[in-house]
C-alpha atoms as a PDB file:
ATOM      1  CA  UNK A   1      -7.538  28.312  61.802  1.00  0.00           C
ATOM      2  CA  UNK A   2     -10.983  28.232  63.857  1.00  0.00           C
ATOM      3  CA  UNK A   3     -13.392  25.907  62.544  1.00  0.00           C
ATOM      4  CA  UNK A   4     -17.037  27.650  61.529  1.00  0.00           C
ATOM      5  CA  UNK A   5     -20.393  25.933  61.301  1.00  0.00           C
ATOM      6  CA  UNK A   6     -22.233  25.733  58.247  1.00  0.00           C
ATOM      7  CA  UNK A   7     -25.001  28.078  59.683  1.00  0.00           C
ATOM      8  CA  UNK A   8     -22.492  30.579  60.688  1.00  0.00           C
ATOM      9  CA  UNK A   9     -21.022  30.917  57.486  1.00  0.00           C
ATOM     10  CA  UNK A  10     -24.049  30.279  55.242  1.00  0.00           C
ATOM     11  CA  UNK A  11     -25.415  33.668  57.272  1.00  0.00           C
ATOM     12  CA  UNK A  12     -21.767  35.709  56.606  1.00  0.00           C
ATOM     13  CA  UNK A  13     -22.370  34.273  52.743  1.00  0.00           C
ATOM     14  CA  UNK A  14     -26.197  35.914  52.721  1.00  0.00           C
ATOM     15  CA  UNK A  15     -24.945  38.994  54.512  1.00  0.00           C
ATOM     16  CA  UNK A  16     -21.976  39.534  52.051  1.00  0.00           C
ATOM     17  CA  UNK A  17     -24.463  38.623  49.045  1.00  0.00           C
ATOM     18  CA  UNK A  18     -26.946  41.302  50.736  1.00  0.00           C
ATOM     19  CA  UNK A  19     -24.060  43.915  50.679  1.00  0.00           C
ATOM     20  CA  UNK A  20     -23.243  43.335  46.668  1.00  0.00           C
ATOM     21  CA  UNK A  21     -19.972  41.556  47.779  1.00  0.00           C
ATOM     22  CA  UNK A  22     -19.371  38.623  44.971  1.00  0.00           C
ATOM     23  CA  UNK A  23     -17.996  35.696  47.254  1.00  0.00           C
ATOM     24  CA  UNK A  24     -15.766  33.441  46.939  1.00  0.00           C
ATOM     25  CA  UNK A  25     -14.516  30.102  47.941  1.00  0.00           C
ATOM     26  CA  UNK A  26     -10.879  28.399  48.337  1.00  0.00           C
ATOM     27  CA  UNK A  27     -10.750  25.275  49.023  1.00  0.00           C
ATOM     28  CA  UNK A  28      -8.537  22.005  49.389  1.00  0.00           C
ATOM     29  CA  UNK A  29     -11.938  19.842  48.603  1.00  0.00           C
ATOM     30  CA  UNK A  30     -11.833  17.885  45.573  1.00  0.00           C
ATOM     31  CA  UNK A  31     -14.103  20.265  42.786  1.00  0.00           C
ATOM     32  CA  UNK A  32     -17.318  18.385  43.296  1.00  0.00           C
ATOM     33  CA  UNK A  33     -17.183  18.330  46.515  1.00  0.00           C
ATOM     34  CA  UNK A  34     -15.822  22.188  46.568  1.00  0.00           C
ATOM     35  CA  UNK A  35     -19.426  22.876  44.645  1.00  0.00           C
ATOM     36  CA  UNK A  36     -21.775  20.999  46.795  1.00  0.00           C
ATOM     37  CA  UNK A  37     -20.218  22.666  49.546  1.00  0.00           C
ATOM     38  CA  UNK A  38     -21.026  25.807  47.815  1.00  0.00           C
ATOM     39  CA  UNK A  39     -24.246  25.511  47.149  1.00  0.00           C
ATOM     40  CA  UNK A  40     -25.268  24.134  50.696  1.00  0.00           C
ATOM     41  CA  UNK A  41     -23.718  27.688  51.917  1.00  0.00           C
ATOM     42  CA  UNK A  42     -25.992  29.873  49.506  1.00  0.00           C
ATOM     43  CA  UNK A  43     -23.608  30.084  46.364  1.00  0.00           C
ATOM     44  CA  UNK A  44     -24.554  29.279  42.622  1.00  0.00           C
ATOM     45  CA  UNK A  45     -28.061  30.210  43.666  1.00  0.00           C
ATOM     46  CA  UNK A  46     -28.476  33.194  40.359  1.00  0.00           C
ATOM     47  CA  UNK A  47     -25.297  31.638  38.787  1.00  0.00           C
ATOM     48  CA  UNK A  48     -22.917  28.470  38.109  1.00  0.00           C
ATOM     49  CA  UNK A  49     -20.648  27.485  40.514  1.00  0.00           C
ATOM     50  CA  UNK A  50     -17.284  27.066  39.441  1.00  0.00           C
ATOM     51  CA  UNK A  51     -14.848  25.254  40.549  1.00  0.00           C
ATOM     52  CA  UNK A  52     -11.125  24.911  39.731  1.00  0.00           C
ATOM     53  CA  UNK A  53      -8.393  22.405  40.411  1.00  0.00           C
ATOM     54  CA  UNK A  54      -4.987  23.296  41.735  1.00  0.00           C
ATOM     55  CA  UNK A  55      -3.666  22.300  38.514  1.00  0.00           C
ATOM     56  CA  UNK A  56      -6.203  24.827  35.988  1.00  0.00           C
ATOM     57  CA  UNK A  57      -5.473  27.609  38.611  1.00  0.00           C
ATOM     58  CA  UNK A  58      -1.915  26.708  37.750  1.00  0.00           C
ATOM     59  CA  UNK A  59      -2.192  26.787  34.131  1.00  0.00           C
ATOM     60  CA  UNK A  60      -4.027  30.578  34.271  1.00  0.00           C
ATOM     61  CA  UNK A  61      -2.190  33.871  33.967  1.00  0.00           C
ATOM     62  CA  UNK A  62      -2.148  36.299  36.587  1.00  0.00           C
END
C-alpha cells in the first residue's frame, strides 16, 4: 500500500467534503491517536469524531 502525505490526503478529505461525500477513516491507530489523526486531516471540524476499537466494531451488528 503507497504511503500518502498528510497534505495530499488532507486535500482528497476537503475535496470529498466539498462533493457531500461523508468520509471516513480505518485505522490500526490506537482511538486517540485514530482522532487526532483525524482532525489534523480536516475531520470532526462540524461534528465529533468517533472512533472505535477493534473490539466495539466487534461487538456491533451488521
Amino acid at each position: 500500500m503507497p504511503i500518502v502525505s498528510e497534505d495530499t490526503a488532507s486535500a482528497a478529505v476537503r475535496a470529498c467534503q466539498a462533493a457531500g461525500i461523508q468520509v471516513k477513516m480505518i485505522t490500526g491507530n490506537y482511538a486517540l491517536t485514530a482522532v487526532t489523526i483525524a482532525r489534523r486531516m480536516g475531520l470532526g471540524q462540524t461534528e465529533e469524531v468517533l472512533a472505535y476499537t477493534g473490539h466495539k466494531l466487534a461487538q456491533m451488528s451488521d
